[in-house]
Protein backbone atom coordinates (compact mmCIF):
# COMPACT_ATOMS: atom_id res chain seq x y z
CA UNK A 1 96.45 91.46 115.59
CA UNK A 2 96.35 93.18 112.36
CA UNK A 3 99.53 94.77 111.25
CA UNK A 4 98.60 97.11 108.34
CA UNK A 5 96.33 100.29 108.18
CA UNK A 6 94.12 100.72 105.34
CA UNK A 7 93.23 104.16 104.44
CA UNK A 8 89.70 104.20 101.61
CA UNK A 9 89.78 107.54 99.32
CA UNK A 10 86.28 107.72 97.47
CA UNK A 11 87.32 109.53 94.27
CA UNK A 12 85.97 110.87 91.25
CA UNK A 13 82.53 110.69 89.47
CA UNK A 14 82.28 107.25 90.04
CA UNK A 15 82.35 107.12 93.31
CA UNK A 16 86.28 104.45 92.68
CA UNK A 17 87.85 103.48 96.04
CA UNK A 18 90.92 104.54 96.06
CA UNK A 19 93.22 102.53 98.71
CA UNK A 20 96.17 103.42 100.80
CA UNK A 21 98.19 100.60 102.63
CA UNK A 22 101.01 100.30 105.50
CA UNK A 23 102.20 98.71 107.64
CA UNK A 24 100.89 100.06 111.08
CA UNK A 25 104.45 101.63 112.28
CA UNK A 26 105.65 102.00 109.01
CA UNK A 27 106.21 105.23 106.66
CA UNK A 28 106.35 103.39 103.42
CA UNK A 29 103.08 102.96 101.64
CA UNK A 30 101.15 101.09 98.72
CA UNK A 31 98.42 103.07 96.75
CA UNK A 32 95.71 100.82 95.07
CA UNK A 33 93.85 102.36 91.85
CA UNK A 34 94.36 106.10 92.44
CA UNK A 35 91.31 107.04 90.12
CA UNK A 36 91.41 110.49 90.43
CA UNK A 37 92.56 113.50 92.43
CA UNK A 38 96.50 113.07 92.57
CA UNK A 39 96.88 116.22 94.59
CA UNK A 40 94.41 114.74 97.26
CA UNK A 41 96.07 111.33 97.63
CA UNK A 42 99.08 113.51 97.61
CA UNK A 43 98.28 115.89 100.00
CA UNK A 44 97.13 112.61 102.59
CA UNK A 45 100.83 110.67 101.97
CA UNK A 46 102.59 114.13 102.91
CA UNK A 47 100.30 114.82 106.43
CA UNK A 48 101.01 111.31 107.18
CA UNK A 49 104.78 111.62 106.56
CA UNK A 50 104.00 108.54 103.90
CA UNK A 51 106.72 107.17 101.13
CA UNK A 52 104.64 106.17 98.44
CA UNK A 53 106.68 102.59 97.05
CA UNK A 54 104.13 101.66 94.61
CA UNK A 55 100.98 102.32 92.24
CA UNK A 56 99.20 99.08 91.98
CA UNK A 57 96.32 98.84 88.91
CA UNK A 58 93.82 96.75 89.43
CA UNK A 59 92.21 96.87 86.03
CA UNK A 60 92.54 99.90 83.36
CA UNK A 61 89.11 101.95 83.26
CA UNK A 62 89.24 105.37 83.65
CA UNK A 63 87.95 105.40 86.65
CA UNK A 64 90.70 103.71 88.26
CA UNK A 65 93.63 105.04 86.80
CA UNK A 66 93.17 108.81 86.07
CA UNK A 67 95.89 109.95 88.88
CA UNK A 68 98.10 107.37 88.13
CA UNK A 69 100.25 109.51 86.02
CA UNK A 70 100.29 112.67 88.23
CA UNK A 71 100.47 110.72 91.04
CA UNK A 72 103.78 108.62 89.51
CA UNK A 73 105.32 111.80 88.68
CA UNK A 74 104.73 113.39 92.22
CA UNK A 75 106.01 110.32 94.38
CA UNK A 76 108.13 108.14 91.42
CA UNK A 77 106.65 105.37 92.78
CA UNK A 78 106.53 102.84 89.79
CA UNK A 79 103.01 101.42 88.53
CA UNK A 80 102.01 98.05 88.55
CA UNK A 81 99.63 95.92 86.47
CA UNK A 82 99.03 92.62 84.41
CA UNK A 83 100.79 91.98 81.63
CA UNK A 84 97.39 91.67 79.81
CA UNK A 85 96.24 94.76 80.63
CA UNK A 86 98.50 97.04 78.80
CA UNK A 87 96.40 97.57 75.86
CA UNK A 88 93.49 98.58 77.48
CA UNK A 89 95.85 101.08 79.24
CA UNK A 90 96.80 102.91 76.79
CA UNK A 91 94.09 103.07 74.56
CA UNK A 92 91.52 106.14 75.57
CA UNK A 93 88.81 104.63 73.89
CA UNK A 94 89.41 100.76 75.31
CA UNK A 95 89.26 102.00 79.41
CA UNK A 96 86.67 104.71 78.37
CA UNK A 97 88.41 108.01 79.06
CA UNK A 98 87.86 109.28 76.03
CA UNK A 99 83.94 109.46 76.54
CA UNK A 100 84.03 110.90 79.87
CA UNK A 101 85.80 114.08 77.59
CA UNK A 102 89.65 113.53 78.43
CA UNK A 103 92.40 111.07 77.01
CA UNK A 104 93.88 109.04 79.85
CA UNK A 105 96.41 106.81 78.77
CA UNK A 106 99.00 104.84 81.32
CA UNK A 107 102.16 102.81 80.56
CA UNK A 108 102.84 100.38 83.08
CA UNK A 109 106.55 100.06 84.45
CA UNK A 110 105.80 96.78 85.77
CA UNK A 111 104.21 93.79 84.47
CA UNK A 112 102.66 91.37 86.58
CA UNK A 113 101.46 87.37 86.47
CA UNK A 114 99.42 85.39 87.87
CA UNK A 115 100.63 84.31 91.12
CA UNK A 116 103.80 86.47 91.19
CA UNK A 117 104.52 87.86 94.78
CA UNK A 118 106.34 90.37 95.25
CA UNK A 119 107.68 92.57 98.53
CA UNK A 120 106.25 96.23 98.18
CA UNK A 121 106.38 98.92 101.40
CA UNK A 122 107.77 95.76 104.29
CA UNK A 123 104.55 93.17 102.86
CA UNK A 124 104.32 90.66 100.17
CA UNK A 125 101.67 90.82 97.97
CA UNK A 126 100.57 88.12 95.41
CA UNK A 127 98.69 88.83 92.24
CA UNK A 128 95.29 87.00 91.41
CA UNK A 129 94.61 87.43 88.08
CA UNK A 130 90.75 87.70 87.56
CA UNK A 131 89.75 88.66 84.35
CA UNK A 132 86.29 89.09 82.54
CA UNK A 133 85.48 92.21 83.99
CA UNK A 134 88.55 93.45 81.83
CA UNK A 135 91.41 91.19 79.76
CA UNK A 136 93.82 92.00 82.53
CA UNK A 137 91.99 92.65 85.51
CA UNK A 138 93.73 91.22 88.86
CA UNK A 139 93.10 91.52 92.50
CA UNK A 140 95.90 91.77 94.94
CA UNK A 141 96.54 89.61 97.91
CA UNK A 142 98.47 89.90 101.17
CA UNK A 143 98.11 86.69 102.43
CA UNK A 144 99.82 87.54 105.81
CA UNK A 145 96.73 89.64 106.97
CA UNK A 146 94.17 87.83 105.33
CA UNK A 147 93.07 91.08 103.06
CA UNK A 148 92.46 90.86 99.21
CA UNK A 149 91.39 94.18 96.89
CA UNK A 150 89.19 92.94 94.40
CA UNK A 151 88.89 96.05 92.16
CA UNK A 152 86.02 95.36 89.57
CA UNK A 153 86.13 91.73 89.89
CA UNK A 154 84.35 90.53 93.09
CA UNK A 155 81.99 93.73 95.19
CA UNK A 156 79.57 92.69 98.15
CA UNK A 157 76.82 90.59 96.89
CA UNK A 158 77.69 91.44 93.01
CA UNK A 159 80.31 91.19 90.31
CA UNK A 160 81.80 93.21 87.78
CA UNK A 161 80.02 94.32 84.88
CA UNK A 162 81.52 92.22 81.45
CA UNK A 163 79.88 94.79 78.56
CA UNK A 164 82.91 96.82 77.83
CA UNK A 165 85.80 96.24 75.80
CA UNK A 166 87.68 92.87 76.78
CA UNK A 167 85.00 92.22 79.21
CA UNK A 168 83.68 88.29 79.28
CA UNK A 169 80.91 87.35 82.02
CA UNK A 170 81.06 83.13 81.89
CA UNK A 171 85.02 84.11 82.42
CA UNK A 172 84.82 86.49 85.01
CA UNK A 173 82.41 83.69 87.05
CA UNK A 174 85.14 81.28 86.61
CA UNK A 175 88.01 83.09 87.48
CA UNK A 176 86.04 84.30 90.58
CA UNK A 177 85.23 80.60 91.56
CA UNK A 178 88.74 79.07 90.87
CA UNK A 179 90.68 81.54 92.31
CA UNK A 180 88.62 83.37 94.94
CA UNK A 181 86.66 80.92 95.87
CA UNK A 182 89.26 78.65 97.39
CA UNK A 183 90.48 81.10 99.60
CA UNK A 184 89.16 80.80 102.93
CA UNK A 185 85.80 82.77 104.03
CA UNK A 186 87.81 84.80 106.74
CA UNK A 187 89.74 86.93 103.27
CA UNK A 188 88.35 90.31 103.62
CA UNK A 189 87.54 92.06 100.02
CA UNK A 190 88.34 95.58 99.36
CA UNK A 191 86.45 96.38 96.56
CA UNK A 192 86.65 98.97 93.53
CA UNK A 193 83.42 100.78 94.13
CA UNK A 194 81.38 100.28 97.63
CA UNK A 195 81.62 98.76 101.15
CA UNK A 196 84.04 95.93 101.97
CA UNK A 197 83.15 92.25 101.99
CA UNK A 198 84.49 88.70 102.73
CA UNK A 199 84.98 85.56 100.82
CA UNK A 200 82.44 83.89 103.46
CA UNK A 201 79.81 86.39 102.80
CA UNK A 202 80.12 86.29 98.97
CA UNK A 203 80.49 82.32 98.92
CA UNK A 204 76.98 82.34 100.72
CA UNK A 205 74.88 85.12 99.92
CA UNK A 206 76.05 86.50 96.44
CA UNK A 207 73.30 85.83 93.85
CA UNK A 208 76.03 85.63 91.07
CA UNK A 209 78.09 83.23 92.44
């Protein structure tokens, strides 16, 4: 029986998915790539009577981080993301903020590596780093439900685009192959942008892979 709750916030021009995640009976919560609308995610952790214990990056467009600031500030939850990543971060131009016509820029107060686990809001999570969609780009695991959020990397029946900065498309197909891949088809995939997915599905019916 499934033991977390996993609340999807669509946010921002691009349509990001935004993720909330508990435990079922628990008041302590993770929030995945808050791309937009601080106030909103906010306004959803206070009905709920949520502790927010962590901001968790999955890559460093625009489009994923623009609350992550705001959002720190209003809970002082700490944000998480891969060590590679931090350039892109805070560099306007790099994760594109800076053409949509602001200047989003996010320092990371945790740096992550591939494979590290660590316990966030009563779960342990384990970091996949994926890149080739960006340098730093990871998707987050909880191997204890069988749930994996994918961010840009992996989507249902497609991949990440590779033709921005850092972006590399024969290493974002390897990276997807050796370390998604070999989990087992069961792993549901929360993606960045659209409907969820599994490793089974993708392994069988994504044109890419």
């Amino acid at each position: 029986m499934r033991r977390i709750h996993i609340k999807t916030m669509v946010l921002g021009m691009v349509q990001t998915n935004c993720y909330i995640v508990r435990e079922a009976k628990s008041k302590e919560a993770i929030v995945i790539d808050p791309g937009d609308n601080a106030e909103r995610i906010n306004e959803y952790l206070k009905e709920n009577d949520l502790k927010c214990k962590a901001i968790l990056l999955t890559h460093g467009h625009f489009d994923h981080i623009t609350a992550a600031n705001e959002l720190k500030n209003l809970t002082t939850a700490p944000i998480y993301a891969h060590e590679n990543e931090v350039e892109l971060l805070n560099d306007s131009r790099l994760n594109a903020s800076i053409q949509m016509g602001t200047e989003v820029k996010v320092i990371p107060d945790i740096l992550l590596k591939d494979k590290e686990e660590f316990q966030a809001a009563g779960l342990l999570w384990r970091v996949i780093y994926t890149p080739g969609h960006t340098a730093g780009g990871v998707c987050y695991y909880i191997p204890e439900e069988g749930v994996i959020f994918s961010g840009d990397s992996l989507f249902y029946e497609s991949i990440g685009r590779t033709d921005f900065p850092t972006g590399n498309h024969s290493v974002l197909l390897e990276k997807i192959s050796s370390q998604l891949m070999v989990l087992e088809d069961r792993i549901e995939v929360y993606p960045g942008h659209g409907r969820p997915t599994t490793i089974g599905h993708e392994r069988h019916n994504n044109p890419y892979l």
